[in-house]
PDB file of N, CA and C in Angstrom:
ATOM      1  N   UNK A   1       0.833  -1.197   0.000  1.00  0.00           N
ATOM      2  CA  UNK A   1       0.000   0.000   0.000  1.00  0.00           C
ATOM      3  C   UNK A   1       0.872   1.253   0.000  1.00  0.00           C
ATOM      4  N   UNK A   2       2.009   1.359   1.001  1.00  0.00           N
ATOM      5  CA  UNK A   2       2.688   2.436   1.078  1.00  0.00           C
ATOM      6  C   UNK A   2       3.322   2.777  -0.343  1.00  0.00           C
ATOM      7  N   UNK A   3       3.988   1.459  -1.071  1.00  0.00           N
ATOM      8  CA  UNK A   3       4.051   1.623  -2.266  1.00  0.00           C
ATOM      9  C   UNK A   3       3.019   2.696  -3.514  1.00  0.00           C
ATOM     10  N   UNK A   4       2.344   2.181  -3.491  1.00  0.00           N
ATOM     11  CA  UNK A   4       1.184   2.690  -4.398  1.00  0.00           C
ATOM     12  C   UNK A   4       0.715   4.171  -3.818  1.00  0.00           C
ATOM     13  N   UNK A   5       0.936   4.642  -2.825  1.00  0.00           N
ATOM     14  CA  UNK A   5       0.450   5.709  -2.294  1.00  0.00           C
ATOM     15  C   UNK A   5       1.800   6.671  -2.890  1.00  0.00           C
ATOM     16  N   UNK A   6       2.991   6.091  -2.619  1.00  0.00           N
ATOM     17  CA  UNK A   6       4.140   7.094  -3.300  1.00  0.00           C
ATOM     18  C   UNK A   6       4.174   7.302  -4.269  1.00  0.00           C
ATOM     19  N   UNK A   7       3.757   5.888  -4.994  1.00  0.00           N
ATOM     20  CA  UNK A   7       3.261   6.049  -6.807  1.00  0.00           C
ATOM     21  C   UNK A   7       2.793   7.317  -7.338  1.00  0.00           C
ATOM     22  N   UNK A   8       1.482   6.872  -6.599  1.00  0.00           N
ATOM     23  CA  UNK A   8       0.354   7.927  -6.685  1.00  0.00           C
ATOM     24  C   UNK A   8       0.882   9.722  -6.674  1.00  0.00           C
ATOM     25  N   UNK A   9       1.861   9.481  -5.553  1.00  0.00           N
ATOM     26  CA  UNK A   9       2.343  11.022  -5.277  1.00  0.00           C
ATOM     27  C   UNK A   9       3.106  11.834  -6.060  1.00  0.00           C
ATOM     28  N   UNK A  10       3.993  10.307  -6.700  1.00  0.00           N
ATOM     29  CA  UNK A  10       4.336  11.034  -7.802  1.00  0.00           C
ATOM     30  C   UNK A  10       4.223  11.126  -9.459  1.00  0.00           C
ATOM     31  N   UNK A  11       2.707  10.299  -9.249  1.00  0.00           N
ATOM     32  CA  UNK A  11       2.379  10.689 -11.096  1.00  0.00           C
ATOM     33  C   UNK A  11       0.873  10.449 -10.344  1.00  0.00           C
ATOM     34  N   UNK A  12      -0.120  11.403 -10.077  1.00  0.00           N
ATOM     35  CA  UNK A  12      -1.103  11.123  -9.507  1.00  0.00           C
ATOM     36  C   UNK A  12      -2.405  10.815 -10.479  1.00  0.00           C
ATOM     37  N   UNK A  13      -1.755  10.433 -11.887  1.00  0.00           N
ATOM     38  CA  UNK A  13      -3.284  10.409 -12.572  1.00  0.00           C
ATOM     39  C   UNK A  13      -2.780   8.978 -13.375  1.00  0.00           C
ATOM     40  N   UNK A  14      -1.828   7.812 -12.525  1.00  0.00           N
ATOM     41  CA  UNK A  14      -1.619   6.670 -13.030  1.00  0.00           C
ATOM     42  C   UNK A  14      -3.165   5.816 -12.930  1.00  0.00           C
ATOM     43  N   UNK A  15      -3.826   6.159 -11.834  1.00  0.00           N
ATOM     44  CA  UNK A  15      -5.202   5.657 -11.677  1.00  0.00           C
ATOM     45  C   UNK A  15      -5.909   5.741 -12.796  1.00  0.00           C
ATOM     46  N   UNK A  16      -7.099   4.843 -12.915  1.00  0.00           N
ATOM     47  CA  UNK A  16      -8.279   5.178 -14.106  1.00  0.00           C
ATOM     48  C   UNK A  16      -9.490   6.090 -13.562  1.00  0.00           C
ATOM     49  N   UNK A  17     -10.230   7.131 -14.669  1.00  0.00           N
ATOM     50  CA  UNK A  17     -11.294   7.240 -14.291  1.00  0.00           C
ATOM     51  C   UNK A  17     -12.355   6.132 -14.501  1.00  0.00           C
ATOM     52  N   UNK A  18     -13.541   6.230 -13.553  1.00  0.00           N
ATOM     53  CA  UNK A  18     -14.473   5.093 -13.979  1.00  0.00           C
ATOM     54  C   UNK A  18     -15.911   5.368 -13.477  1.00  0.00           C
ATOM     55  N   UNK A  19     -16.673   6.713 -14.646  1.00  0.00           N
ATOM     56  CA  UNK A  19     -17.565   7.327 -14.113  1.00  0.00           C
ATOM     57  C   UNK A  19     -18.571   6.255 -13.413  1.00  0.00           C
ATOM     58  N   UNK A  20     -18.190   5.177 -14.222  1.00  0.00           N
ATOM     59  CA  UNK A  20     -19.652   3.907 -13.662  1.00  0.00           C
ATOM     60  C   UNK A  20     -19.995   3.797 -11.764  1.00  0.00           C
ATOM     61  N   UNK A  21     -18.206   3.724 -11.540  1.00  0.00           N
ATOM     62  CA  UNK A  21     -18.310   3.371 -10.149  1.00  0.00           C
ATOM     63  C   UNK A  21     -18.146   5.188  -9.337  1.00  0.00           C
ATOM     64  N   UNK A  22     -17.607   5.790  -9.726  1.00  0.00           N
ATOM     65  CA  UNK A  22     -17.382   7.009  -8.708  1.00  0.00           C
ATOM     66  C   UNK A  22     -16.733   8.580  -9.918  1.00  0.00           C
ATOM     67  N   UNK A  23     -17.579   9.288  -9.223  1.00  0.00           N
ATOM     68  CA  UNK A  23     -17.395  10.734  -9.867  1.00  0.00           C
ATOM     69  C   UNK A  23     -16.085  11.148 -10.162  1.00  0.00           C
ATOM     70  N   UNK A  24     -15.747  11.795 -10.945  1.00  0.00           N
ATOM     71  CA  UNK A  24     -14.833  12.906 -10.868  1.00  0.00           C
ATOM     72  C   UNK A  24     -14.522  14.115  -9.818  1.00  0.00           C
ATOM     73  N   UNK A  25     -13.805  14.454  -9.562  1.00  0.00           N
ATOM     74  CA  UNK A  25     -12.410  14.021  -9.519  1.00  0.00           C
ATOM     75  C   UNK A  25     -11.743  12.580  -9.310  1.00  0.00           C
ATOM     76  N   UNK A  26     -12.378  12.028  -8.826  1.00  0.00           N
ATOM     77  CA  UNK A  26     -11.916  10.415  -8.062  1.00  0.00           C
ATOM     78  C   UNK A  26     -11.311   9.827  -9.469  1.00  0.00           C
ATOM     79  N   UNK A  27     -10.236   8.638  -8.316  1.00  0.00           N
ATOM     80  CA  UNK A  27     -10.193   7.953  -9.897  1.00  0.00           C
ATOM     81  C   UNK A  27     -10.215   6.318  -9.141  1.00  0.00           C
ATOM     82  N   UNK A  28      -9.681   5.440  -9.514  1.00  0.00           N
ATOM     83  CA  UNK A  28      -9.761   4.084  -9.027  1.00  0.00           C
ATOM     84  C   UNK A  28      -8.094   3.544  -9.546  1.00  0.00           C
ATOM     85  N   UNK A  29      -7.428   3.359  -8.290  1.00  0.00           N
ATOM     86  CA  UNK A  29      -6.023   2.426  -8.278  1.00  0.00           C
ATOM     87  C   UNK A  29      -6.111   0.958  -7.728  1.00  0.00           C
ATOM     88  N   UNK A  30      -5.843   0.039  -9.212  1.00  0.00           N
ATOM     89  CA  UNK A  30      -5.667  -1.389  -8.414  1.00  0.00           C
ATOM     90  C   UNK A  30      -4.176  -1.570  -7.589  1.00  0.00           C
ATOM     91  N   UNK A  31      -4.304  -2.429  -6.605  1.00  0.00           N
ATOM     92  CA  UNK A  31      -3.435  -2.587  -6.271  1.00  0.00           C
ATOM     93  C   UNK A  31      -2.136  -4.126  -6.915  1.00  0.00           C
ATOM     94  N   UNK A  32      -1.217  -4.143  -7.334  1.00  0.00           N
ATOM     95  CA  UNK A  32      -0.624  -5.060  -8.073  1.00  0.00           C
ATOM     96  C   UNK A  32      -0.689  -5.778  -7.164  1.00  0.00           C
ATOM     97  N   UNK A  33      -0.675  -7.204  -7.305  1.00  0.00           N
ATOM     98  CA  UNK A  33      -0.775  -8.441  -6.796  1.00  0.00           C
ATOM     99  C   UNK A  33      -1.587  -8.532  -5.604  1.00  0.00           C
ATOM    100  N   UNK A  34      -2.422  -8.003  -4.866  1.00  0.00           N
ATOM    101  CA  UNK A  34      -3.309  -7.858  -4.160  1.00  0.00           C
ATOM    102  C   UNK A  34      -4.973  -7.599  -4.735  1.00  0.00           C
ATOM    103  N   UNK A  35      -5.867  -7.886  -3.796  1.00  0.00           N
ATOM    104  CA  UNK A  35      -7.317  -7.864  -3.923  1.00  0.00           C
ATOM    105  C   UNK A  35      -7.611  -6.615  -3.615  1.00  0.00           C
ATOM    106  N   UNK A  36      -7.305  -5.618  -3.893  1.00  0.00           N
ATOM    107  CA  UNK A  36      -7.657  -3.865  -3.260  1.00  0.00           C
ATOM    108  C   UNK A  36      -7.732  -2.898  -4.323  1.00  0.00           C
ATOM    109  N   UNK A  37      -8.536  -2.299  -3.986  1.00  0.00           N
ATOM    110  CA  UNK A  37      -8.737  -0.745  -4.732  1.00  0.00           C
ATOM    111  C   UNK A  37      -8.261   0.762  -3.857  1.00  0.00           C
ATOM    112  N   UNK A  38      -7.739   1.203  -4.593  1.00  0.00           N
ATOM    113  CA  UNK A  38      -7.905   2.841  -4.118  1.00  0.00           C
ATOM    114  C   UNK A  38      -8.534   3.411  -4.642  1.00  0.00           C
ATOM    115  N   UNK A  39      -9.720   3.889  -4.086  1.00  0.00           N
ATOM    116  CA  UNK A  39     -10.721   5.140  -4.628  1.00  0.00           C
ATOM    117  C   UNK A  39      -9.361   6.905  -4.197  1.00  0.00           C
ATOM    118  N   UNK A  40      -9.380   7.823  -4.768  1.00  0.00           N
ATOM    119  CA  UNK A  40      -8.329   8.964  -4.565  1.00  0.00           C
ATOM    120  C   UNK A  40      -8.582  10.025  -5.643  1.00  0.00           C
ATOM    121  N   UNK A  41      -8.307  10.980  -4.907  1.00  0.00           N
ATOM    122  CA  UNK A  41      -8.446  12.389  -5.392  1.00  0.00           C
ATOM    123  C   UNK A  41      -6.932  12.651  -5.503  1.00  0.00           C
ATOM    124  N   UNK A  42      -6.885  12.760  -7.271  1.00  0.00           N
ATOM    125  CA  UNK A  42      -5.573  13.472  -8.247  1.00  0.00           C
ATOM    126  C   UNK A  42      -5.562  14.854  -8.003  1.00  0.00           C
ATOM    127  N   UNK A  43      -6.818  15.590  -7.604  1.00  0.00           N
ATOM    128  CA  UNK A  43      -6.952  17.175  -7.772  1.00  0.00           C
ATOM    129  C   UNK A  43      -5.651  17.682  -6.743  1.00  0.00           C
ATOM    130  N   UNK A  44      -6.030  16.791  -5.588  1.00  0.00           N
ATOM    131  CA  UNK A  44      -5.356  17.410  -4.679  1.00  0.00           C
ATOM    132  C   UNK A  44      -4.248  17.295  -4.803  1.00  0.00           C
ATOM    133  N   UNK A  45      -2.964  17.770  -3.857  1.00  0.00           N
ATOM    134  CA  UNK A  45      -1.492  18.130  -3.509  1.00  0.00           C
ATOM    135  C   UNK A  45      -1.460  17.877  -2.131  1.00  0.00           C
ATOM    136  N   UNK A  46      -0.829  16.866  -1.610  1.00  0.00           N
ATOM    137  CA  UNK A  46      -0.932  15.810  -2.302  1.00  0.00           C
ATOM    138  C   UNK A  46      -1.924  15.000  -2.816  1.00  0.00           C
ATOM    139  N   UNK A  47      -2.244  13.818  -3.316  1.00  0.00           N
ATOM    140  CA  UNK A  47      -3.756  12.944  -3.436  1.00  0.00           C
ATOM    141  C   UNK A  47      -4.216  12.990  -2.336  1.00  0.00           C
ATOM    142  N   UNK A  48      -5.273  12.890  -2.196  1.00  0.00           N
ATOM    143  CA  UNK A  48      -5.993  11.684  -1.097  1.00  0.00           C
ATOM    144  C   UNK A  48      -6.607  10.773  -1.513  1.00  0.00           C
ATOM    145  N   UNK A  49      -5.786   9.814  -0.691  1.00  0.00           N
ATOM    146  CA  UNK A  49      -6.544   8.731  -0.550  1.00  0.00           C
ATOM    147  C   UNK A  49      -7.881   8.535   0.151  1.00  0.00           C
ATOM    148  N   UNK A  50      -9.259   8.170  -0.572  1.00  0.00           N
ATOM    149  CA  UNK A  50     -10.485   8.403  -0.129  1.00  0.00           C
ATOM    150  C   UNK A  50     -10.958   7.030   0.985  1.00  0.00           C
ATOM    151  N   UNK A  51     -10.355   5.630  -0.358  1.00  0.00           N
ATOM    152  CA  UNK A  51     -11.096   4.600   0.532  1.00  0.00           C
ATOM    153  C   UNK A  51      -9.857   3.601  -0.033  1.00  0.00           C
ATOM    154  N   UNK A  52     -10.246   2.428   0.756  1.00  0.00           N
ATOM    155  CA  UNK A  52      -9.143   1.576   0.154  1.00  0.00           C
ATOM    156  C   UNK A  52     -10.453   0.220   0.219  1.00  0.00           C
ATOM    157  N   UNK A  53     -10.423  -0.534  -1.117  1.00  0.00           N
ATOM    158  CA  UNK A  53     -11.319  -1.152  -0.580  1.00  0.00           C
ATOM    159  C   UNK A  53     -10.989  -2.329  -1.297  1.00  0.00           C
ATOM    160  N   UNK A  54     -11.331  -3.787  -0.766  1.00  0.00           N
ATOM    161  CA  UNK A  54     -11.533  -4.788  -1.482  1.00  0.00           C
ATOM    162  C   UNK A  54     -12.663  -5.612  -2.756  1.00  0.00           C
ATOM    163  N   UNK A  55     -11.776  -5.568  -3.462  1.00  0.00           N
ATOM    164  CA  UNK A  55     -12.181  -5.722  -4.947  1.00  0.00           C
ATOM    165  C   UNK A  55     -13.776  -6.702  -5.068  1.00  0.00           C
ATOM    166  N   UNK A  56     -13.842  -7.764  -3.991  1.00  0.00           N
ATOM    167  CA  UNK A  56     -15.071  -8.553  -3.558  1.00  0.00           C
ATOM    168  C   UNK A  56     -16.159  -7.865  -3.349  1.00  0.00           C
ATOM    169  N   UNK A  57     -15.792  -6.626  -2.313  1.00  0.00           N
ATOM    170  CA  UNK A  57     -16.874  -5.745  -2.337  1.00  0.00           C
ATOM    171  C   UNK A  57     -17.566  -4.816  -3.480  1.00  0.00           C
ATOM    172  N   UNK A  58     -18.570  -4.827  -3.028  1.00  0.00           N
ATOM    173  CA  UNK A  58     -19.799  -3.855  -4.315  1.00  0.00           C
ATOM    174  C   UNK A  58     -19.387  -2.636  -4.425  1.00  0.00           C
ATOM    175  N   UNK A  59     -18.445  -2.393  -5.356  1.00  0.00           N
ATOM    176  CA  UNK A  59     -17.811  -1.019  -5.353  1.00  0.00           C
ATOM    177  C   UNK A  59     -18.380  -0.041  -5.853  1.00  0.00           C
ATOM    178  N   UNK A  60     -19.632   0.238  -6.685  1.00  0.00           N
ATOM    179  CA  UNK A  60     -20.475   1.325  -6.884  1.00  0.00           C
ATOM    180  C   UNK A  60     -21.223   1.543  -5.239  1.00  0.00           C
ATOM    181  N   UNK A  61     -21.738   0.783  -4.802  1.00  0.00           N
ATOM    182  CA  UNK A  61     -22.326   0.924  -3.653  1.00  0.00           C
ATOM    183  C   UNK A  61     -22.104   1.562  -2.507  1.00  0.00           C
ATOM    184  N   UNK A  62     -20.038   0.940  -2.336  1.00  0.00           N
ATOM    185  CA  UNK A  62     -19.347   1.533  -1.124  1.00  0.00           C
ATOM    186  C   UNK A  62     -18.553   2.785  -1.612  1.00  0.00           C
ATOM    187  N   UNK A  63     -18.399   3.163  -2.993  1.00  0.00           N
ATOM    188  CA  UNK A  63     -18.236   4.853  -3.687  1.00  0.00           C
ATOM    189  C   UNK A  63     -19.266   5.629  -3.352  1.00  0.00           C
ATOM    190  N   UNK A  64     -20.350   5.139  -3.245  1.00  0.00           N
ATOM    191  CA  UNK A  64     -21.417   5.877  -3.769  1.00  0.00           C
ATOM    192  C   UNK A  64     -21.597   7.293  -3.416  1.00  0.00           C
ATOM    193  N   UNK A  65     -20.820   7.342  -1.724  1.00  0.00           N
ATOM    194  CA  UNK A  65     -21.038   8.781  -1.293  1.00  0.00           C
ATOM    195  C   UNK A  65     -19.474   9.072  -1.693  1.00  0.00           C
ATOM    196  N   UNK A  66     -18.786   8.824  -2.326  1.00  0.00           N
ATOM    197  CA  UNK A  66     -17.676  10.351  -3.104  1.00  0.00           C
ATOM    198  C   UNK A  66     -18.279  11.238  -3.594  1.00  0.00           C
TER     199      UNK A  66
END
């Protein structure tokens, strides 16, 4: 995770957008070899990280309030 969060910090729009599951600004980071998502805001300086969530879970559902 700490990995991917430095990633993030330093090219913050490696994530996809994915209006299906969560608005803009947000974007969605898989995590490599793990079952996880990062939901995260590129706008900001640095990102934030919004949610971290597992890929099993209903991910329009648990976005829903971004």
């Amino acid at each position: 995770m700490l990995a991917a969060a430095d990633a993030l910090g330093r090219n913050p729009y490696l994530g996809q957008e994915q209006p299906d599951l969560v608005r803009p600004p947000f974007r969605l980071f898989r995590l490599k070899g793990f079952p996880y998502v990062l939901a995260y805001n590129p706008s900001r300086k640095p990102p934030v990280i919004a949610r971290l969530l597992h890929e099993a879970r209903d991910l329009a559902d648990a976005l829903k309030s971004l």
